[in-house]
Structures are given as structure tokens and as C-alpha cells.
C-alpha atoms as a PDB file:
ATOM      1  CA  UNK A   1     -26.453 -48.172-100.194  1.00  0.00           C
ATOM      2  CA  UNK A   2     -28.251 -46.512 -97.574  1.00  0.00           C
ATOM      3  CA  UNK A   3     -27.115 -42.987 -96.043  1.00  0.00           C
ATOM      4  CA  UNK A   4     -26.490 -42.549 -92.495  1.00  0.00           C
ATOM      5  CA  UNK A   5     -28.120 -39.187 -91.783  1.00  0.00           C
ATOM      6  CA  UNK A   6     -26.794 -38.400 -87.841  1.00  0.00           C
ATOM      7  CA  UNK A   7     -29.226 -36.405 -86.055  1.00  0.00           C
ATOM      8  CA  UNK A   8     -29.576 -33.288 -84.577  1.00  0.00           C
ATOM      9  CA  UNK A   9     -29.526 -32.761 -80.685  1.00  0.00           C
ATOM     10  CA  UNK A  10     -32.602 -30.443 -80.123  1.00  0.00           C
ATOM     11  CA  UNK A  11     -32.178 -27.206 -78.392  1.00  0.00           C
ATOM     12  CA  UNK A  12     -32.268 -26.916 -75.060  1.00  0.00           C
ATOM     13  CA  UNK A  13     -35.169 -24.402 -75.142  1.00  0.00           C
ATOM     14  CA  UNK A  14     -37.076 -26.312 -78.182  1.00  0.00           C
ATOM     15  CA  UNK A  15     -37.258 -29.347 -75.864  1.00  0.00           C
ATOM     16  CA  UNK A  16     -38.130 -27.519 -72.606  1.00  0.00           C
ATOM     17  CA  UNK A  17     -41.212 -26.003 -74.408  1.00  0.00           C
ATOM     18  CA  UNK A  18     -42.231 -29.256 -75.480  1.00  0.00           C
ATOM     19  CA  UNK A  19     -42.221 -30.893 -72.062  1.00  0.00           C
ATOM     20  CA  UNK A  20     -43.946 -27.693 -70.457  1.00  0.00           C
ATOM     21  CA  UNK A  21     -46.329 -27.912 -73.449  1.00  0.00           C
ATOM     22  CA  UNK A  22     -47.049 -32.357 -72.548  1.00  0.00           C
ATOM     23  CA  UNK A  23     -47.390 -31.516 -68.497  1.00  0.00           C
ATOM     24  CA  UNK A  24     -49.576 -28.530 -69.325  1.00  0.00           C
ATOM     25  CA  UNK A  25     -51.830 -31.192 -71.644  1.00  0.00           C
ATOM     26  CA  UNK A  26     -51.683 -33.653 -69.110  1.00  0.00           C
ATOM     27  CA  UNK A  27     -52.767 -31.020 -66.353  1.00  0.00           C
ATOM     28  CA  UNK A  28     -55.820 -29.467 -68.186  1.00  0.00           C
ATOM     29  CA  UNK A  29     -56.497 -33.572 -68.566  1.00  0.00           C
ATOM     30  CA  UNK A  30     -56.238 -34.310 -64.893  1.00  0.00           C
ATOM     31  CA  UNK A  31     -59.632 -31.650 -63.508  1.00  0.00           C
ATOM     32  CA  UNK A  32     -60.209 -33.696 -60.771  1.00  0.00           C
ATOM     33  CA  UNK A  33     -56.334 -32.882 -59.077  1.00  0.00           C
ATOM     34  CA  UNK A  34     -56.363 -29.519 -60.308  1.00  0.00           C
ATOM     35  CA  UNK A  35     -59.951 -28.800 -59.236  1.00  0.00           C
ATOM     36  CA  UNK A  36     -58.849 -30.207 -55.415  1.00  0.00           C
ATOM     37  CA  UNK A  37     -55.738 -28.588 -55.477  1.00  0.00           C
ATOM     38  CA  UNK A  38     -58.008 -25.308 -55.745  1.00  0.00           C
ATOM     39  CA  UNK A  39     -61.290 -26.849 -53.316  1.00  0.00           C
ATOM     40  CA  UNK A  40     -58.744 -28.209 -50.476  1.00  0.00           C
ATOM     41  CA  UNK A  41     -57.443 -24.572 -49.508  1.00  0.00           C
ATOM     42  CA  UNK A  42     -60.933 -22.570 -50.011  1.00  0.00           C
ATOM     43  CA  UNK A  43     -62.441 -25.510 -48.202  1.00  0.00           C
ATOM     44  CA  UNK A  44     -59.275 -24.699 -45.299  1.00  0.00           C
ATOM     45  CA  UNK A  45     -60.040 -21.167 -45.351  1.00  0.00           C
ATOM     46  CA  UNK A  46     -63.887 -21.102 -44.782  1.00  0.00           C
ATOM     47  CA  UNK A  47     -63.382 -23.443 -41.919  1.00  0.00           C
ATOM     48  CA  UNK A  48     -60.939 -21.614 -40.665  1.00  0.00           C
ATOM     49  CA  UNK A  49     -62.863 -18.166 -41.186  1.00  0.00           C
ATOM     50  CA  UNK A  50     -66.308 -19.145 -39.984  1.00  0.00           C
ATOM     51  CA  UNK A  51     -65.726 -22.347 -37.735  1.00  0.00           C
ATOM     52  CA  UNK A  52     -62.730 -20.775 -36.095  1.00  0.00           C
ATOM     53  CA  UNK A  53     -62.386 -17.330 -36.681  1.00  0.00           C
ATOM     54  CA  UNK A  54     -64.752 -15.938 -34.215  1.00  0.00           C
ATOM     55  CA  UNK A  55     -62.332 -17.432 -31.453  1.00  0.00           C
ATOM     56  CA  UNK A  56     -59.441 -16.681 -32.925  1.00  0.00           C
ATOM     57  CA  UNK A  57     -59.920 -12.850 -33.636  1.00  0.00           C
ATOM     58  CA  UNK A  58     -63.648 -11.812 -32.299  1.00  0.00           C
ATOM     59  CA  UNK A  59     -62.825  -8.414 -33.733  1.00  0.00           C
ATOM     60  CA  UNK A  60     -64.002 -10.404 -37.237  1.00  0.00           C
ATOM     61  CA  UNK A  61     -60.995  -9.346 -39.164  1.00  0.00           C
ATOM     62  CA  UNK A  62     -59.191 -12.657 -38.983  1.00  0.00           C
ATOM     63  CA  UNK A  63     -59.881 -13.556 -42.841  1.00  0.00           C
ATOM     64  CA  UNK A  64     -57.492 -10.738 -43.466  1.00  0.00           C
ATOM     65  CA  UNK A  65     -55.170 -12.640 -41.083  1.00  0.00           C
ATOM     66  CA  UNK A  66     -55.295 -16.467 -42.600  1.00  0.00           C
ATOM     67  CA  UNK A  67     -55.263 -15.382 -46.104  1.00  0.00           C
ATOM     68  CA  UNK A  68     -51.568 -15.336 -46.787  1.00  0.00           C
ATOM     69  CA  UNK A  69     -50.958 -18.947 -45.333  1.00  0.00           C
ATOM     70  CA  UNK A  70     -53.463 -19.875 -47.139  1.00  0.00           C
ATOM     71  CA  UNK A  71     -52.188 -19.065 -50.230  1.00  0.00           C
ATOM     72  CA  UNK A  72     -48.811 -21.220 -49.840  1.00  0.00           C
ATOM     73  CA  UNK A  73     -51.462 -23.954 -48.397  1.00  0.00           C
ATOM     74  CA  UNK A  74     -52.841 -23.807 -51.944  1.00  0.00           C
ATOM     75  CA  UNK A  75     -49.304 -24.039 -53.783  1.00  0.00           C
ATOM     76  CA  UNK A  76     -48.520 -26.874 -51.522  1.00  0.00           C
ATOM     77  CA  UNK A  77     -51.689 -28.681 -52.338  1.00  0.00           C
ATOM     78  CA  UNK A  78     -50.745 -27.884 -55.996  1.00  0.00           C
ATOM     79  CA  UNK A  79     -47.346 -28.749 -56.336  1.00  0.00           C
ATOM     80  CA  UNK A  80     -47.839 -32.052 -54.220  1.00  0.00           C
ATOM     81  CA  UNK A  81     -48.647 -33.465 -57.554  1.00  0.00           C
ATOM     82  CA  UNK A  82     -45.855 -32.744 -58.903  1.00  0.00           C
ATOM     83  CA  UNK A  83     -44.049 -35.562 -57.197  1.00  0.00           C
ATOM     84  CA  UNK A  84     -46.701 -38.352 -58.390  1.00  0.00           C
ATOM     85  CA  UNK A  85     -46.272 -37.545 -62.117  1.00  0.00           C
ATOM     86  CA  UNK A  86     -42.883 -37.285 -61.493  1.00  0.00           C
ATOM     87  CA  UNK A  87     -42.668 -40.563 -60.308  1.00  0.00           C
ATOM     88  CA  UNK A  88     -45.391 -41.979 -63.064  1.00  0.00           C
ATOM     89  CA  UNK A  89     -42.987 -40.913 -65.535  1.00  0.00           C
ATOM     90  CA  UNK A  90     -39.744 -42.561 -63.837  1.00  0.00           C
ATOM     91  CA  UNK A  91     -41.385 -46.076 -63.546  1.00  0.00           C
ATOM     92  CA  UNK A  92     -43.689 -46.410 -66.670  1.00  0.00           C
ATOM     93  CA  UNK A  93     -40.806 -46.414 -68.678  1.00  0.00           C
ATOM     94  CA  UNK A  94     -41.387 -43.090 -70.621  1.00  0.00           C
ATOM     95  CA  UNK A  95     -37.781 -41.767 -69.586  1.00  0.00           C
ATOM     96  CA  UNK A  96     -36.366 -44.868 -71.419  1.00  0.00           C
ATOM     97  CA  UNK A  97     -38.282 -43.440 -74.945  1.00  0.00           C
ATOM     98  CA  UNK A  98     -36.920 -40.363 -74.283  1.00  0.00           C
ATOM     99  CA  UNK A  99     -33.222 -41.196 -73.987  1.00  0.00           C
ATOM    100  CA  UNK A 100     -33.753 -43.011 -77.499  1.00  0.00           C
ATOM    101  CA  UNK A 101     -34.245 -39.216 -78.629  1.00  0.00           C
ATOM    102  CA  UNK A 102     -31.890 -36.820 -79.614  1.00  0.00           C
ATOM    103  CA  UNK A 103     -33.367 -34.492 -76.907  1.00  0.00           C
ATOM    104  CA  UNK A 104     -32.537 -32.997 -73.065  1.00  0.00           C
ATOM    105  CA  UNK A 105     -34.373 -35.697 -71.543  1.00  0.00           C
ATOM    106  CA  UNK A 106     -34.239 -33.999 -68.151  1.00  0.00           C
ATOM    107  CA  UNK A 107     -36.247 -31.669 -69.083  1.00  0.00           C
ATOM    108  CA  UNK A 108     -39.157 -33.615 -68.613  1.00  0.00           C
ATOM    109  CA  UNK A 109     -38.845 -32.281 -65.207  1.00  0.00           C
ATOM    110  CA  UNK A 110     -38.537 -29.108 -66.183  1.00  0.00           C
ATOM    111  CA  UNK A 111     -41.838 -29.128 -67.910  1.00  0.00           C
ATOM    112  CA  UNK A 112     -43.742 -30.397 -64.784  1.00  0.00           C
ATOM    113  CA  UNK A 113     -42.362 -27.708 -62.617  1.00  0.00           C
ATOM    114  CA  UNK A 114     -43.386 -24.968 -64.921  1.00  0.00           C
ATOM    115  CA  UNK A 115     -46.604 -26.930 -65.405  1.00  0.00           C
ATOM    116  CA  UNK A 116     -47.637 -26.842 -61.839  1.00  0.00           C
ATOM    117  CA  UNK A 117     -46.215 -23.405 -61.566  1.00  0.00           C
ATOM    118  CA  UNK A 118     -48.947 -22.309 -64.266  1.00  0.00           C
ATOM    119  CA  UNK A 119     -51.468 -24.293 -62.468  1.00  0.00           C
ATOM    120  CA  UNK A 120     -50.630 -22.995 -58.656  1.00  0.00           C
ATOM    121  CA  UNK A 121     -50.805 -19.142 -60.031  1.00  0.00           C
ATOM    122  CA  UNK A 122     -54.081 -20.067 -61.391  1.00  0.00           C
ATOM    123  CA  UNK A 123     -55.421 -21.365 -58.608  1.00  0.00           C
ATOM    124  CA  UNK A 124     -53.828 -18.857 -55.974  1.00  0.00           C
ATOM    125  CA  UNK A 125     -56.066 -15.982 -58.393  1.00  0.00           C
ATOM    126  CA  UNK A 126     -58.996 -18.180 -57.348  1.00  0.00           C
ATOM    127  CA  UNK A 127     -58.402 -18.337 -54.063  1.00  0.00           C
ATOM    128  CA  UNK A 128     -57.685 -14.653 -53.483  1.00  0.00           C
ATOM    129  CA  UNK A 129     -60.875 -13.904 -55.278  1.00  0.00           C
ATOM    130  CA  UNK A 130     -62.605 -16.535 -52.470  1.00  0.00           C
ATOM    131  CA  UNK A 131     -61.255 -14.370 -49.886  1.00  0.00           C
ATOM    132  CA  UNK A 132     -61.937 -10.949 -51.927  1.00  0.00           C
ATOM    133  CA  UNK A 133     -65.657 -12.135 -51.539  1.00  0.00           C
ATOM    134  CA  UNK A 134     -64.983 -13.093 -47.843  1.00  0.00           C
ATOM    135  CA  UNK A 135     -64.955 -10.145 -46.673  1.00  0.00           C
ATOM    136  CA  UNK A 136     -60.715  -9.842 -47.020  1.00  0.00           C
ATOM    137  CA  UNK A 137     -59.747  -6.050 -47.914  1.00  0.00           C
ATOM    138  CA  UNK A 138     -55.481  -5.965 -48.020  1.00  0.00           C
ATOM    139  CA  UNK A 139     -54.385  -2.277 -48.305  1.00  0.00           C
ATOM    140  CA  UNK A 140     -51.285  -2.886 -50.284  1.00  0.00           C
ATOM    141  CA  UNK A 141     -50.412  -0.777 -53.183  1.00  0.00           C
ATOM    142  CA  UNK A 142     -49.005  -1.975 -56.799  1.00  0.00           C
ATOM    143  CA  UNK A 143     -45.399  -2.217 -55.346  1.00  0.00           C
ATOM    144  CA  UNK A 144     -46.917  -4.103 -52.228  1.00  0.00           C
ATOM    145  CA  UNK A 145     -49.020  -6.622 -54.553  1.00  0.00           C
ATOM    146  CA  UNK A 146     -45.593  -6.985 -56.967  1.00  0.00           C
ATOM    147  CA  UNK A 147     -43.638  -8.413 -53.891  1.00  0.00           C
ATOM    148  CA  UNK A 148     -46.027 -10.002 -52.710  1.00  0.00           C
ATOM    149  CA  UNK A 149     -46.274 -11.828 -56.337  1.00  0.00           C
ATOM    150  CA  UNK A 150     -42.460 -12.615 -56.527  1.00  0.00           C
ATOM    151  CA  UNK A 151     -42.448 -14.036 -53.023  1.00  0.00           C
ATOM    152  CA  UNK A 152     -45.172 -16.346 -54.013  1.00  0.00           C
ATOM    153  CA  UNK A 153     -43.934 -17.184 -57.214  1.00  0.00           C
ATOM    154  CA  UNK A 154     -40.926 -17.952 -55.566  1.00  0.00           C
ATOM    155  CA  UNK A 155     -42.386 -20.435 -52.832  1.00  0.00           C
ATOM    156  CA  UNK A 156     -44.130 -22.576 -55.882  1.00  0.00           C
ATOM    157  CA  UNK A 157     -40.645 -22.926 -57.679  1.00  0.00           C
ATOM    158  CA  UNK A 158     -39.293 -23.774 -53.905  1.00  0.00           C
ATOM    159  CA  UNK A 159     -41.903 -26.326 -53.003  1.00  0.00           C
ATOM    160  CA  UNK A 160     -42.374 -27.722 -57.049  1.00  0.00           C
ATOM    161  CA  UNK A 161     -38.908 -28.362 -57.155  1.00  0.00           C
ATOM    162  CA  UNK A 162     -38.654 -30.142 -53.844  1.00  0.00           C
ATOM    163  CA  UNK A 163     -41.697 -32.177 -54.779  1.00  0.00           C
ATOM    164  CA  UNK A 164     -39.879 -32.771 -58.055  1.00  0.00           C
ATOM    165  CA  UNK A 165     -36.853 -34.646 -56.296  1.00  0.00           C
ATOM    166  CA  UNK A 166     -38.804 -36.476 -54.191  1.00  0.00           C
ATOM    167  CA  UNK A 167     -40.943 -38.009 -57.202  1.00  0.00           C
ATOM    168  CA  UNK A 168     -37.655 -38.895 -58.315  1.00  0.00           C
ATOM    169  CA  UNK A 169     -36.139 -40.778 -55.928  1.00  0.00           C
ATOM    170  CA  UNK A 170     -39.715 -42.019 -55.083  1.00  0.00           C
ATOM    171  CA  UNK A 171     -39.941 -45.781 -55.928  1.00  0.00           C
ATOM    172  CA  UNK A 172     -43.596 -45.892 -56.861  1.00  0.00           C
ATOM    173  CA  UNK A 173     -46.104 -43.201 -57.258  1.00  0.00           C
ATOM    174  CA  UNK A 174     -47.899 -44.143 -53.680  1.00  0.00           C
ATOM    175  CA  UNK A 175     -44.232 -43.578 -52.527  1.00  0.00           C
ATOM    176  CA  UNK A 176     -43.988 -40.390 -53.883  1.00  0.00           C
ATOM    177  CA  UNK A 177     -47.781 -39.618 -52.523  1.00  0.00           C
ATOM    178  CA  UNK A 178     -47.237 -40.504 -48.683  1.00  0.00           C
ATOM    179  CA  UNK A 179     -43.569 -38.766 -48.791  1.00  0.00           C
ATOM    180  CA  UNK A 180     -45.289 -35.307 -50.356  1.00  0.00           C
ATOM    181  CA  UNK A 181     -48.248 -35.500 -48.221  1.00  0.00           C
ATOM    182  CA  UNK A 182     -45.950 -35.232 -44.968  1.00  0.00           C
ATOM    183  CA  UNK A 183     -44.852 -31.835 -46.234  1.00  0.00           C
ATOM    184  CA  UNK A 184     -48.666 -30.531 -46.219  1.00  0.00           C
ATOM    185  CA  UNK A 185     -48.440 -30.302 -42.667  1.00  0.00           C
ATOM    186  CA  UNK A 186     -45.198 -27.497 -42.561  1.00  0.00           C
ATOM    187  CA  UNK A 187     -48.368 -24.646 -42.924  1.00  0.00           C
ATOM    188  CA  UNK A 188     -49.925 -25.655 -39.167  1.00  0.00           C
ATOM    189  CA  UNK A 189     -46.722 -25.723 -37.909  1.00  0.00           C
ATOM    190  CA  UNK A 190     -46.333 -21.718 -38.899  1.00  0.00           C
ATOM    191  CA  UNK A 191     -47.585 -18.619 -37.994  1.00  0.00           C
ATOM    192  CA  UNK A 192     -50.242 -19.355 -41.344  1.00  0.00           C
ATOM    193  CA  UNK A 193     -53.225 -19.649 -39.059  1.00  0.00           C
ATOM    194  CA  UNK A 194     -52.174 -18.745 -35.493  1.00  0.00           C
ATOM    195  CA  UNK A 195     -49.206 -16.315 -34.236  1.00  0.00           C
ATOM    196  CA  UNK A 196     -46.261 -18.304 -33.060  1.00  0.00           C
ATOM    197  CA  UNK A 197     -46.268 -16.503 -29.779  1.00  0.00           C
ATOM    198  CA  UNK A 198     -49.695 -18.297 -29.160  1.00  0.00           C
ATOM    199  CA  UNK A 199     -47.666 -22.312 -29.409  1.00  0.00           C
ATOM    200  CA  UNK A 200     -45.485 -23.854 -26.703  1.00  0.00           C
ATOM    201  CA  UNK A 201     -42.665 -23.022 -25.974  1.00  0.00           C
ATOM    202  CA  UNK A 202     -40.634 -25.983 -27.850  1.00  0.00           C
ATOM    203  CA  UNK A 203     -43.005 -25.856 -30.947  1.00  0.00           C
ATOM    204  CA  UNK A 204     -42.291 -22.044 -31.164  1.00  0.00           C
ATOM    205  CA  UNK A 205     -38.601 -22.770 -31.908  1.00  0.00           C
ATOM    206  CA  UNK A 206     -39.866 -24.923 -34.697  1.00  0.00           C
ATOM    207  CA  UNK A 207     -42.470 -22.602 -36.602  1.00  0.00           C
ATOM    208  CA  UNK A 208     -40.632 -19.641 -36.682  1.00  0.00           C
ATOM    209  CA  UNK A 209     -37.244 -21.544 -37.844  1.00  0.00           C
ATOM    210  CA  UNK A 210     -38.800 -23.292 -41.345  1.00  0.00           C
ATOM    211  CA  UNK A 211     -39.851 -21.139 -44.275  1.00  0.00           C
ATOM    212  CA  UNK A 212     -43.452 -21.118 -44.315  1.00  0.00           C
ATOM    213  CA  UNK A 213     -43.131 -18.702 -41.662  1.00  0.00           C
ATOM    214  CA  UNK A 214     -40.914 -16.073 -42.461  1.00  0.00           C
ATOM    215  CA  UNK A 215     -42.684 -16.627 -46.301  1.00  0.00           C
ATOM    216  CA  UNK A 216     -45.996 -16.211 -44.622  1.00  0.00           C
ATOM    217  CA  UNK A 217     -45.116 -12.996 -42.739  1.00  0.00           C
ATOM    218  CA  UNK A 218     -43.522 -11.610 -45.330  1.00  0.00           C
ATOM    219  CA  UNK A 219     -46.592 -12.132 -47.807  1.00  0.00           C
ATOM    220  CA  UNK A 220     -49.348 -10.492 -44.705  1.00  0.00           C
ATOM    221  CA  UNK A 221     -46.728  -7.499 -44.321  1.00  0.00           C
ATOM    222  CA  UNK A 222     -46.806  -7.004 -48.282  1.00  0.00           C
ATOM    223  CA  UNK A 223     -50.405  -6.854 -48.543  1.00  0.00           C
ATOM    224  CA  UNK A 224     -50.984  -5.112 -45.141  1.00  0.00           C
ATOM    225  CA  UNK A 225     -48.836  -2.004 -46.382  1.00  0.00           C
ATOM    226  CA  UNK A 226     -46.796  -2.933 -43.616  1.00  0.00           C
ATOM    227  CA  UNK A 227     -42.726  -3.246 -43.426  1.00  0.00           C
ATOM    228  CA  UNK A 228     -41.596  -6.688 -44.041  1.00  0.00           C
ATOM    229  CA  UNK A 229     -38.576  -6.418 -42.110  1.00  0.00           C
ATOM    230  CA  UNK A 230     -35.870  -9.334 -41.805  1.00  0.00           C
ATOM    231  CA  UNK A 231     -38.805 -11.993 -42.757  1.00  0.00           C
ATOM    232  CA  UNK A 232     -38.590 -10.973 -46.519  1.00  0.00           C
ATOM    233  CA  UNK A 233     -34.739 -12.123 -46.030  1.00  0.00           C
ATOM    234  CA  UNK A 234     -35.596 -15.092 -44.593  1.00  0.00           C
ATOM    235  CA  UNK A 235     -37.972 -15.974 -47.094  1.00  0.00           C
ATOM    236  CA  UNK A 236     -35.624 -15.587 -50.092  1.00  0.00           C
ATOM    237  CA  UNK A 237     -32.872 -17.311 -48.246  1.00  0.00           C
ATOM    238  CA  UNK A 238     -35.127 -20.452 -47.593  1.00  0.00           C
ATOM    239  CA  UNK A 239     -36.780 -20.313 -50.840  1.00  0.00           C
ATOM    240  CA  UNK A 240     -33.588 -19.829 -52.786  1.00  0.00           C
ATOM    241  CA  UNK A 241     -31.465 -22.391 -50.695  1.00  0.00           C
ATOM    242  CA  UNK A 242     -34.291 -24.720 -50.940  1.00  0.00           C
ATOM    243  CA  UNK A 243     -33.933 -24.423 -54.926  1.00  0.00           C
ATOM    244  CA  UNK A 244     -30.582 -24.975 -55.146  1.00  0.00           C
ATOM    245  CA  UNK A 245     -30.346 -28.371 -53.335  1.00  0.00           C
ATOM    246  CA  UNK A 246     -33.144 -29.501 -54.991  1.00  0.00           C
ATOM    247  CA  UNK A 247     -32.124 -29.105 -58.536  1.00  0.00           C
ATOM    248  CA  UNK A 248     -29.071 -30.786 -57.123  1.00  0.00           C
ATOM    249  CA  UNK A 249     -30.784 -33.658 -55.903  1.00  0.00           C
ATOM    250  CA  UNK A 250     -33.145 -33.890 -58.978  1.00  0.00           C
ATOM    251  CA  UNK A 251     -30.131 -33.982 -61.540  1.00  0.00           C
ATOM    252  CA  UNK A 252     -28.081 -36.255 -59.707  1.00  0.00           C
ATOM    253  CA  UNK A 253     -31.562 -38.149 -59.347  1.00  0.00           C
ATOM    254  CA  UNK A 254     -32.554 -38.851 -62.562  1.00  0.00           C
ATOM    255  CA  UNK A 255     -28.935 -39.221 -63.718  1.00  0.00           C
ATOM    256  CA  UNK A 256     -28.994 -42.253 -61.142  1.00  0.00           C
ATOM    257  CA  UNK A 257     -32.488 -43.497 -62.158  1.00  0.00           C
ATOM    258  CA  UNK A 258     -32.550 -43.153 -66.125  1.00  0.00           C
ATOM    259  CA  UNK A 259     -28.991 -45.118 -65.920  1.00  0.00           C
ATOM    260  CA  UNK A 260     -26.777 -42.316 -66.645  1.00  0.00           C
ATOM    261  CA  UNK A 261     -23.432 -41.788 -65.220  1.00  0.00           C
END
């Protein structure tokens, strides 16, 4: 007679490092997106440094000017992934294996947002060291570099979890590519590469009411030396609003999608 052995749920923590562990695998796999995720930006910032800086700030300090934007450019081009594998994972039927296992099968997603976490602080070391070579000298201190770390750790948990929801509710992987891609424009639309004051009149009320901007201005005061002022609120409040609906919308999400009720 055979015994029936039941078996152990895994801990919540035990299964998260296993999922970060997979993404980070499949990640290190994947060099052509992580190596673009890095060009794209640098690629951005010579352009705008050489092609357009001399008209934008003939005093030939504007490198020290486009180098915070681009910096969230580069976690946007980084986490936009996020929302492919995402999606890969909802419709190749991996979730299905999962749910067979006595694990937390959401946190698959978990493990892709700390994944492309990993990845985007990677690559925004790159980039800064691009612009450290570019001639771009911030003046912060270690307090100033600090916040300026948290804020931008806290945009790539913002932006990876948004991405995150959308692969989810996604319904193919070219889906979940077109709808992440839209977001990639949000850094023109900011005070990333030009001052607001410099748009129309109508666009103005747009780029300084979305949180690249006050993020943005709040990452350039940081490593300026300069005050911050009410754009370092902003910036949480975005980010940290931004977080909360999306984890919302990714566990109701996947709850929906892997047939859970």
C-alpha cells in the first residue's frame, strides 16, 4: 500500500529567490536586449550632446543638463522588457507547470521585476560612466548621490512594475511590445531634454503634470548640489502611487489569467 506523503508549500522567500534566480539566467541569456537596453540611451545621449547640444546650450555644458533624463530613458528601455517575458511566460503555458507546484506561483513576476531591476542599475552605472567620459562633472556630495540613487531605484520598481501588468494583461508578446513601446515616449514629453518653459503652452500642462518630470528634476537637483524642492515630493508620490496600482492590477491579473479566483 502506497503512502500519501502531502507536500510542503515552499516559502514565500525560497520561491521568490528562485524566480529572481530563472529571470536573472534568462537575462544574462538574452545579450542582445540587455546590450540595447544599454546602446539605445548612450546612442540618445551622444545625439543629443553633439548633434543637438550646441543649440540647445552653446555655453557647452548641456551634457550636464540631459544626463538625468537620460538615465530614466535607460530604465525605460530596460524595463520595457519586462512586459514581453511577462507575457512569454503567460501564453507558453509555463504558469500552468507552476500551479502544479506546491509554490507562490506569482512570484514569477516577482522575479522579473527584481531581474530587470538588477539589469537597469547595471546599465544606468554604464551610462553614467558614458557621460563621466563626456565631459559631465555633477557636484553632488555622498548624501546628494544617495538620493539621487533611491529616486532612481525607485523609478525602475515604478516603471518594471507597470511594464509587469501590462505583460499580463497583454494577449501576445507583440501585444505586450507595441503597448510598452508607447510608454518610451513619456521622457520627450518632460523636461529630460528641454525645459518645459521652452514647449507650448498646452504641451507644458502635460510635461510638468506626469512623473518623468518632477523624477527628472529631482535627480539634476540631487546631483547639481542644488535643493530639490517640491519635485522630490512629486516624484515619490508618482513613483509610489504608480506601485501601488500596479501590483494591484498585476495580482488581480494573473489571478484572472492563470484561472484563479
Amino acid at each position: 500500500m502506497q503512502a500519501d506523503f502531502p507536500f510542503k508549500r515552499a516559502s514565500f522567500l525560497s520561491t521568490n529567490a528562485v524566480f529572481i534566480g530563472r529571470s536573472i539566467r534568462h537575462s544574462l541569456r538574452d545579450v542582445e536586449s540587455l546590450v540595447m537596453s544599454v546602446a539605445l540611451p548612450i546612442m540618445l545621449m551622444l545625439l543629443f550632446t553633439y548633434v543637438f547640444g550646441g543649440a540647445l546650450d552653446p555655453s557647452g555644458n548641456y551634457v550636464n543638463y540631459v544626463v538625468p533624463g537620460t538615465i530614466l530613458l535607460c530604465a525605460g528601455f530596460g524595463a520595457s522588457s519586462t512586459a514581453v517575458k511577462v507575457a512569454e511566460d503567460m501564453t507558453n503555458g509555463v504558469i500552468e507547470r507552476f500551479r502544479t507546484m506546491p509554490i507562490h506561483s506569482l512570484s514569477v513576476i516577482t522575479g522579473h521585476v527584481v531581474a530587470s531591476l538588477v539589469r537597469n542599475l547595471v546599465a544606468t552605472g554604464i551610462v553614467i560612466g558614458i557621460a563621466l567620459l563626456l565631459g559631465f562633472r555633477p557636484s553632488a556630495g555622498i548624501a546628494g548621490w544617495l538620493g539621487a540613487a533611491g529616486i532612481i531605484v525607485l523609478f525602475i520598481l515604478m516603471i518594471t512594475w507597470l511594464y509587469a501588468a501590462i505583460g499580463l494583461v497583454a494577449g501576445s508578446t507583440s501585444a505586450a511590445s507595441g503597448y510598452g513601446f508607447a510608454l518610451l515616449f513619456l521622457p520627450y514629453l518632460s523636461s529630460a531634454f528641454v525645459p518645459t518653459e521652452t514647449m507650448p503652452g498646452w504641451l507644458q500642462g502635460i510635461a510638468n503634470h506626469q512623473p518623468i518630470t518632477p523624477a527628472t528634476e529631482t535627480i539634476r537637483g540631487l546631483l547639481a548640489g542644488t535643493p530639490a524642492g517640491g519635485n522630490a515630493w512629486w516624484a515619490l508620490g508618482w513613483c509610489l502611487a504608480i506601485i501601488a496600482v500596479s501590483l494591484v492590477w498585476c495580482y488581480r491579473a494573473f489571478q484572472r489569467k492563470s484561472g484563479k479566483r
